[in-house]
PDB file of N, CA and C in Angstrom:
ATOM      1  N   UNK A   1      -9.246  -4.387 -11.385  1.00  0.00           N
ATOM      2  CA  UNK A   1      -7.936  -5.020 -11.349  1.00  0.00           C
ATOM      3  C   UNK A   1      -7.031  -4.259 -10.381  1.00  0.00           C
ATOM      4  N   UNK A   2      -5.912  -4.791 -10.275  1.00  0.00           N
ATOM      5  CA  UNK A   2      -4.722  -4.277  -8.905  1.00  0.00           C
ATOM      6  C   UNK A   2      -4.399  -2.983  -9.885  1.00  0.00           C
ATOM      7  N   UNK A   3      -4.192  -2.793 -11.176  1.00  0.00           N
ATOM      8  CA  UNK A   3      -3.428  -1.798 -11.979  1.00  0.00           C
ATOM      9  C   UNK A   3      -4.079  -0.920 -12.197  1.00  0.00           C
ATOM     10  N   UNK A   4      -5.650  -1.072 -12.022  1.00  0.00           N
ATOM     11  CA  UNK A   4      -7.219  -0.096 -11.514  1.00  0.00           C
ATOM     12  C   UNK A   4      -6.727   0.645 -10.430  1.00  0.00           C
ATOM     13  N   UNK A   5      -6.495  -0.364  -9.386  1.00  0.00           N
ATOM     14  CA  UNK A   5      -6.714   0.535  -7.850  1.00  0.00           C
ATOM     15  C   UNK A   5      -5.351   0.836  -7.874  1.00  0.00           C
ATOM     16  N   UNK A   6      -3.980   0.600  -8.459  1.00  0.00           N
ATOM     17  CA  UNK A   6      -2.978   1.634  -8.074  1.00  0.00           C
ATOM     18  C   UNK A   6      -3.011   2.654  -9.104  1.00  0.00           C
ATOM     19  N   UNK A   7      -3.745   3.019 -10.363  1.00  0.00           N
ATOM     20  CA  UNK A   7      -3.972   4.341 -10.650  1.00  0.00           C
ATOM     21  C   UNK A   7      -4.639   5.021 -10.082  1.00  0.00           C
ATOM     22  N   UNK A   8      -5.805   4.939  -9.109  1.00  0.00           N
ATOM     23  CA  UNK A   8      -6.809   5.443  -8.294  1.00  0.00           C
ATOM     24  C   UNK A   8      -5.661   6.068  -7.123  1.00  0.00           C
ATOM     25  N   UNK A   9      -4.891   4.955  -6.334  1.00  0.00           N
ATOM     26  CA  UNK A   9      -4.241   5.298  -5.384  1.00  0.00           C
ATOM     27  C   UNK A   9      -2.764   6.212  -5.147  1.00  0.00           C
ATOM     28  N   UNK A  10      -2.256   5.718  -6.501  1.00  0.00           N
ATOM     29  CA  UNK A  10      -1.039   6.283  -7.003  1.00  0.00           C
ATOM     30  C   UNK A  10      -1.021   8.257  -6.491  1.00  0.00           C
ATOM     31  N   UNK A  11      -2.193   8.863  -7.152  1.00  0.00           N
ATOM     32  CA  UNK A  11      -1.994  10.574  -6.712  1.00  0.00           C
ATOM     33  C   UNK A  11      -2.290  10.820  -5.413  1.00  0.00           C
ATOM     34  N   UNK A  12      -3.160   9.773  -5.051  1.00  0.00           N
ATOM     35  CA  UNK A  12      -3.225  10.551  -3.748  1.00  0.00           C
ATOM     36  C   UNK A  12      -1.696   9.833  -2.636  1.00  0.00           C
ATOM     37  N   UNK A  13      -1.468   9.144  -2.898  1.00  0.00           N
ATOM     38  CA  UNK A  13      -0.054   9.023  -1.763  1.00  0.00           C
ATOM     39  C   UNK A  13       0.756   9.963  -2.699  1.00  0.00           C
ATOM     40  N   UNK A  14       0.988  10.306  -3.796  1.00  0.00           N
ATOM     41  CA  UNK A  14       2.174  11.301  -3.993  1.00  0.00           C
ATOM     42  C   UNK A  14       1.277  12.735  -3.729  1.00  0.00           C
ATOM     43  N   UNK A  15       0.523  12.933  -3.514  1.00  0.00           N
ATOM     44  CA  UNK A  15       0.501  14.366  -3.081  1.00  0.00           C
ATOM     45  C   UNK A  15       0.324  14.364  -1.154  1.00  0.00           C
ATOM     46  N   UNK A  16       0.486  12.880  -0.456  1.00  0.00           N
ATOM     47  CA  UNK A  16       1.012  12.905   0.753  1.00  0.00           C
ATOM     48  C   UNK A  16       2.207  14.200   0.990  1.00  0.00           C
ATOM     49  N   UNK A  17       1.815  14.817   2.187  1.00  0.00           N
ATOM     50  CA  UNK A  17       2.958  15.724   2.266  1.00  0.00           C
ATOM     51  C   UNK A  17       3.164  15.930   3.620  1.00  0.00           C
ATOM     52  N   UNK A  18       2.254  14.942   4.645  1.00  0.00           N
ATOM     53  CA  UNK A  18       2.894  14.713   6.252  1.00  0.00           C
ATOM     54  C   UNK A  18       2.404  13.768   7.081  1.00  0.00           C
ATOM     55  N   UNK A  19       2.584  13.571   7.864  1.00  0.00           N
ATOM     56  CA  UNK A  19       2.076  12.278   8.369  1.00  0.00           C
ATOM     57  C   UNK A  19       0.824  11.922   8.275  1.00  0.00           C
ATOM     58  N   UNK A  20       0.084  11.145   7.886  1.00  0.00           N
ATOM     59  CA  UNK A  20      -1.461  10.591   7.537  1.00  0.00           C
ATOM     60  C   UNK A  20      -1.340   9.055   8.211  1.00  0.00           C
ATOM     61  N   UNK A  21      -2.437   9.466   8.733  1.00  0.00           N
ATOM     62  CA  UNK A  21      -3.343   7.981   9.033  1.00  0.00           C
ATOM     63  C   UNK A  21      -3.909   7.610   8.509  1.00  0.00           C
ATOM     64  N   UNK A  22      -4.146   6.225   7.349  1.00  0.00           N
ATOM     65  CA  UNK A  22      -5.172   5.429   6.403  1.00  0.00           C
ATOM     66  C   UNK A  22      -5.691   4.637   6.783  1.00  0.00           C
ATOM     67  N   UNK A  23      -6.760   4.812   7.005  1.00  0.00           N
ATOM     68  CA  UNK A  23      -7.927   3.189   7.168  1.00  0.00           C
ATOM     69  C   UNK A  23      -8.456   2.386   6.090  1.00  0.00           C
ATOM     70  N   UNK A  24      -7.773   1.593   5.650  1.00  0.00           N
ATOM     71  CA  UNK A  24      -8.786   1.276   4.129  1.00  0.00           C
ATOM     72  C   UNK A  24      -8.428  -0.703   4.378  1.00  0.00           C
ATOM     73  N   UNK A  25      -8.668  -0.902   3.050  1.00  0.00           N
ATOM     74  CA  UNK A  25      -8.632  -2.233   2.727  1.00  0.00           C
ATOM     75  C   UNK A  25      -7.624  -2.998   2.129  1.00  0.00           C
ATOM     76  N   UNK A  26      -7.373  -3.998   1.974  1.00  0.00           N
ATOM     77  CA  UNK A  26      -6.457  -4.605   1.745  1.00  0.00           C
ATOM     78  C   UNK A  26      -5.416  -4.537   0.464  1.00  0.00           C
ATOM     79  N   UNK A  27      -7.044  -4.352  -0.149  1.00  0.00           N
ATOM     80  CA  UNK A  27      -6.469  -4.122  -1.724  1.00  0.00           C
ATOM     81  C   UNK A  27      -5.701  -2.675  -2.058  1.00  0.00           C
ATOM     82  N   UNK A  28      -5.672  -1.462  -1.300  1.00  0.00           N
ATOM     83  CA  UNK A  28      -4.892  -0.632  -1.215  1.00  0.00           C
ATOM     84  C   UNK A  28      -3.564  -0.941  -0.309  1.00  0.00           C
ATOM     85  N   UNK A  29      -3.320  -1.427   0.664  1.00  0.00           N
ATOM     86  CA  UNK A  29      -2.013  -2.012   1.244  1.00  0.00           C
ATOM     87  C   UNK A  29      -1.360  -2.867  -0.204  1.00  0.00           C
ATOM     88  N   UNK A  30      -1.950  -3.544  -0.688  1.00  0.00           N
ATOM     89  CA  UNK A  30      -1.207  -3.925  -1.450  1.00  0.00           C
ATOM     90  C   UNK A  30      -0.573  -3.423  -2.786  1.00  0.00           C
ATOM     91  N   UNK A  31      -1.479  -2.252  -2.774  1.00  0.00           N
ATOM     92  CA  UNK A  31      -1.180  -1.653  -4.114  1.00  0.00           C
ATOM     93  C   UNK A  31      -0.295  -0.609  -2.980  1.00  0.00           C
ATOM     94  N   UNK A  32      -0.071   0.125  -1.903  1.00  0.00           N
ATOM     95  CA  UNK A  32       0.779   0.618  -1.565  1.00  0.00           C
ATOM     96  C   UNK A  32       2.332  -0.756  -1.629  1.00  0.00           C
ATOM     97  N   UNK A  33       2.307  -1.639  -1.734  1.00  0.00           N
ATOM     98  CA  UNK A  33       3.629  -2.353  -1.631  1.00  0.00           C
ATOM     99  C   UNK A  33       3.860  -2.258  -3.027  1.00  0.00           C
ATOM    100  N   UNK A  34       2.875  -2.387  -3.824  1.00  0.00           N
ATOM    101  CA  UNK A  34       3.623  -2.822  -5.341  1.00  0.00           C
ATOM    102  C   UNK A  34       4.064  -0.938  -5.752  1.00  0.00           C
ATOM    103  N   UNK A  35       3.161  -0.173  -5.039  1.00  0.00           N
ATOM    104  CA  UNK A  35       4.415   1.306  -5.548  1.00  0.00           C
ATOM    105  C   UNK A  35       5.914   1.705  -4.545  1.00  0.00           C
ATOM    106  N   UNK A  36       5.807   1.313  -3.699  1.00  0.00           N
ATOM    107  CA  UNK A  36       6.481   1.249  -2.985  1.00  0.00           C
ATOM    108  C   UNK A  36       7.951   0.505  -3.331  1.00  0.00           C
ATOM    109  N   UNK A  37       7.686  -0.544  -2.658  1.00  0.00           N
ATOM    110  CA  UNK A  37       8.717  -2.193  -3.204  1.00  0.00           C
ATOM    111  C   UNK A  37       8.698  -2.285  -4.551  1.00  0.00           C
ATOM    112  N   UNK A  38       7.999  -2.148  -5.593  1.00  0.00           N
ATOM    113  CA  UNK A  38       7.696  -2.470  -6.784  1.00  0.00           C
ATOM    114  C   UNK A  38       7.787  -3.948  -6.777  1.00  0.00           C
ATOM    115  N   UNK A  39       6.720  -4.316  -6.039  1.00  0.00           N
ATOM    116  CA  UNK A  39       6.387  -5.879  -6.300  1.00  0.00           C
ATOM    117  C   UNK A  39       5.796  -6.055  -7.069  1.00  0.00           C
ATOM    118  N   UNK A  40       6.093  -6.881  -7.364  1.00  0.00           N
ATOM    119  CA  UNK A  40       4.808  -7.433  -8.837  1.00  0.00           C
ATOM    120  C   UNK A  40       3.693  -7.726  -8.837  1.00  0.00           C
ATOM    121  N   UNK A  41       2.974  -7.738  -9.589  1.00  0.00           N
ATOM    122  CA  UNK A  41       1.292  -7.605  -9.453  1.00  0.00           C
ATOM    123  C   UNK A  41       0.800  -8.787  -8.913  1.00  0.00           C
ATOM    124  N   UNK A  42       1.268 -10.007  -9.170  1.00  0.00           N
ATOM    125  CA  UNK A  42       1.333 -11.714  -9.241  1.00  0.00           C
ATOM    126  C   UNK A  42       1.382 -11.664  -7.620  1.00  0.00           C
ATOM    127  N   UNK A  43       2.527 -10.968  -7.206  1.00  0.00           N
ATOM    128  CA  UNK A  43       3.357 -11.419  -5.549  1.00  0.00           C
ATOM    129  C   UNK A  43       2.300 -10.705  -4.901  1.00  0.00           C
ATOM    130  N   UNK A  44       1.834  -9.276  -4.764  1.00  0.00           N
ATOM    131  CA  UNK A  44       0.972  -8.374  -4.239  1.00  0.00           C
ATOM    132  C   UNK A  44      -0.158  -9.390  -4.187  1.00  0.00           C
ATOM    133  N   UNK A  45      -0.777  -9.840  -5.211  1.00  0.00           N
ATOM    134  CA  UNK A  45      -1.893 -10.176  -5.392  1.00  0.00           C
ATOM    135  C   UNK A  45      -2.410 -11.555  -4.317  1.00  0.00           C
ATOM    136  N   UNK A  46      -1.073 -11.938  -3.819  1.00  0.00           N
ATOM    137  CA  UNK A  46      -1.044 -13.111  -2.907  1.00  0.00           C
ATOM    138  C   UNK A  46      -0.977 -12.803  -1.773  1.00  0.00           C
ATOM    139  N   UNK A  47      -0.564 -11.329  -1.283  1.00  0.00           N
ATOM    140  CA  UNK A  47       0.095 -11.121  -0.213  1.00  0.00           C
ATOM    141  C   UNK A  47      -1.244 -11.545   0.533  1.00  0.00           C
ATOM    142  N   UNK A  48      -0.481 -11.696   2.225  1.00  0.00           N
ATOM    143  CA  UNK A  48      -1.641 -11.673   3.411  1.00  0.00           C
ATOM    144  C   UNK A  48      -1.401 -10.343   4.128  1.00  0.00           C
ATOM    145  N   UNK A  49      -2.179  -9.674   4.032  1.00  0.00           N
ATOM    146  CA  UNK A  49      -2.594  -8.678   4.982  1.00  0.00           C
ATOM    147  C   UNK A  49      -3.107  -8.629   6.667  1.00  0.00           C
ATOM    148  N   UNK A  50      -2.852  -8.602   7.202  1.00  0.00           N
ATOM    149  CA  UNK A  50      -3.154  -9.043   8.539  1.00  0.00           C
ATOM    150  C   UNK A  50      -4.597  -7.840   8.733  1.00  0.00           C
ATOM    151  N   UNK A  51      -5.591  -8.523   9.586  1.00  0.00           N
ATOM    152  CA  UNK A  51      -6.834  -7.594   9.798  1.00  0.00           C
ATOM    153  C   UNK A  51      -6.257  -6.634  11.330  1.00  0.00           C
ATOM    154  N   UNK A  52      -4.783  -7.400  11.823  1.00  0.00           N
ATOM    155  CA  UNK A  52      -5.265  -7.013  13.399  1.00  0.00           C
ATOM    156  C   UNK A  52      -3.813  -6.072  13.032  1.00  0.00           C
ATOM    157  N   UNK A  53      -3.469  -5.280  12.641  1.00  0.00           N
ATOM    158  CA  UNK A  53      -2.063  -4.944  12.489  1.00  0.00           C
ATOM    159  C   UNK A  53      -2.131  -3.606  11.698  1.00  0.00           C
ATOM    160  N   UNK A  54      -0.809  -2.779  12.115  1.00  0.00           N
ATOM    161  CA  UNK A  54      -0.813  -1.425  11.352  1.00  0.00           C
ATOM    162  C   UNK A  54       0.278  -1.538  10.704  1.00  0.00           C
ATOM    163  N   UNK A  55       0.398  -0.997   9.274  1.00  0.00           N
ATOM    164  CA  UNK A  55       1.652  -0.976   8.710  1.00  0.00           C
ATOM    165  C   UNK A  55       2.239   0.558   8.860  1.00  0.00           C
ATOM    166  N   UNK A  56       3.101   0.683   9.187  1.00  0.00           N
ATOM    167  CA  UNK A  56       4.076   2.130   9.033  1.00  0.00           C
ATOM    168  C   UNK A  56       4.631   2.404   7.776  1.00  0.00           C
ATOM    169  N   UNK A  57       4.367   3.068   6.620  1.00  0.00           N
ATOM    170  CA  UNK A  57       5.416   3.445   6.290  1.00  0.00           C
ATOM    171  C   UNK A  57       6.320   4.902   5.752  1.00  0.00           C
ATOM    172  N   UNK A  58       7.643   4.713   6.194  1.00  0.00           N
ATOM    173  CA  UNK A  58       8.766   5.455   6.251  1.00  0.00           C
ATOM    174  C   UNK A  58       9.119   5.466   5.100  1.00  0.00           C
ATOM    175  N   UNK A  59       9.553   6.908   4.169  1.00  0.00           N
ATOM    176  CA  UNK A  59      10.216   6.605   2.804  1.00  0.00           C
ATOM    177  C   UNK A  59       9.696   5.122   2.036  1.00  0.00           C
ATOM    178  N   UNK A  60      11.002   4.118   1.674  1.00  0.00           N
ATOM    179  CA  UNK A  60      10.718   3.210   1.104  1.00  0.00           C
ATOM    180  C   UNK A  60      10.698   2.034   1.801  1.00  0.00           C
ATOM    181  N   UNK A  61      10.569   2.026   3.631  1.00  0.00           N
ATOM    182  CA  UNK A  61      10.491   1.167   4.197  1.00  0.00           C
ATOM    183  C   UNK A  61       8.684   0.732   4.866  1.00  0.00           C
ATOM    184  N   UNK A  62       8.361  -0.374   4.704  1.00  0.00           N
ATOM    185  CA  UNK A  62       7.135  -0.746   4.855  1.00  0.00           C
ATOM    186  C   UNK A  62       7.367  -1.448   6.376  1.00  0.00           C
ATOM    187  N   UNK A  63       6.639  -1.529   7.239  1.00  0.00           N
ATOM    188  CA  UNK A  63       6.956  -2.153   8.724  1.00  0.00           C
ATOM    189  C   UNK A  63       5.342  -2.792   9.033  1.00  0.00           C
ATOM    190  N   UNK A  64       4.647  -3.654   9.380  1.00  0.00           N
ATOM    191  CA  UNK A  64       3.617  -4.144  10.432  1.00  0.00           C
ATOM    192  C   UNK A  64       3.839  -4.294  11.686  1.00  0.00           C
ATOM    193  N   UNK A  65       3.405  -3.238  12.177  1.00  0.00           N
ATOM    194  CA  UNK A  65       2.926  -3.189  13.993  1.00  0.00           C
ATOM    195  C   UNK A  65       2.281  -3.721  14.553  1.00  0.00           C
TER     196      UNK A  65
END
């Protein structure tokens, strides 16, 4: 489930402590928005992820490049 992979994902972005580059899959972008934004599991679960695109994110701002 999404509430699986953001306990999996949850420690390792809080023990982030400088700039990192992530390569992963979708289903972690989205569980980075729902800790992030605190979107809801429902909205996340719909999102589109783009395959060709990088997301940045700053503090609590999320960006696609």
């Amino acid at each position: 489930s999404y509430q699986m992979l953001l306990e999996r994902v949850k420690p390792w972005f809080d023990a982030l402590d400088r700039h990192t580059v992530c390569v992963t899959h979708g289903g972690v972008v989205r569980a980075l928005f729902r800790m992030v934004l605190g979107m809801p599991e429902k909205e996340a679960a719909r999102l589109n992820v783009p395959h060709d695109r990088l997301l940045r994110l700053e503090g609590r701002r999320l960006e696609w490049l």
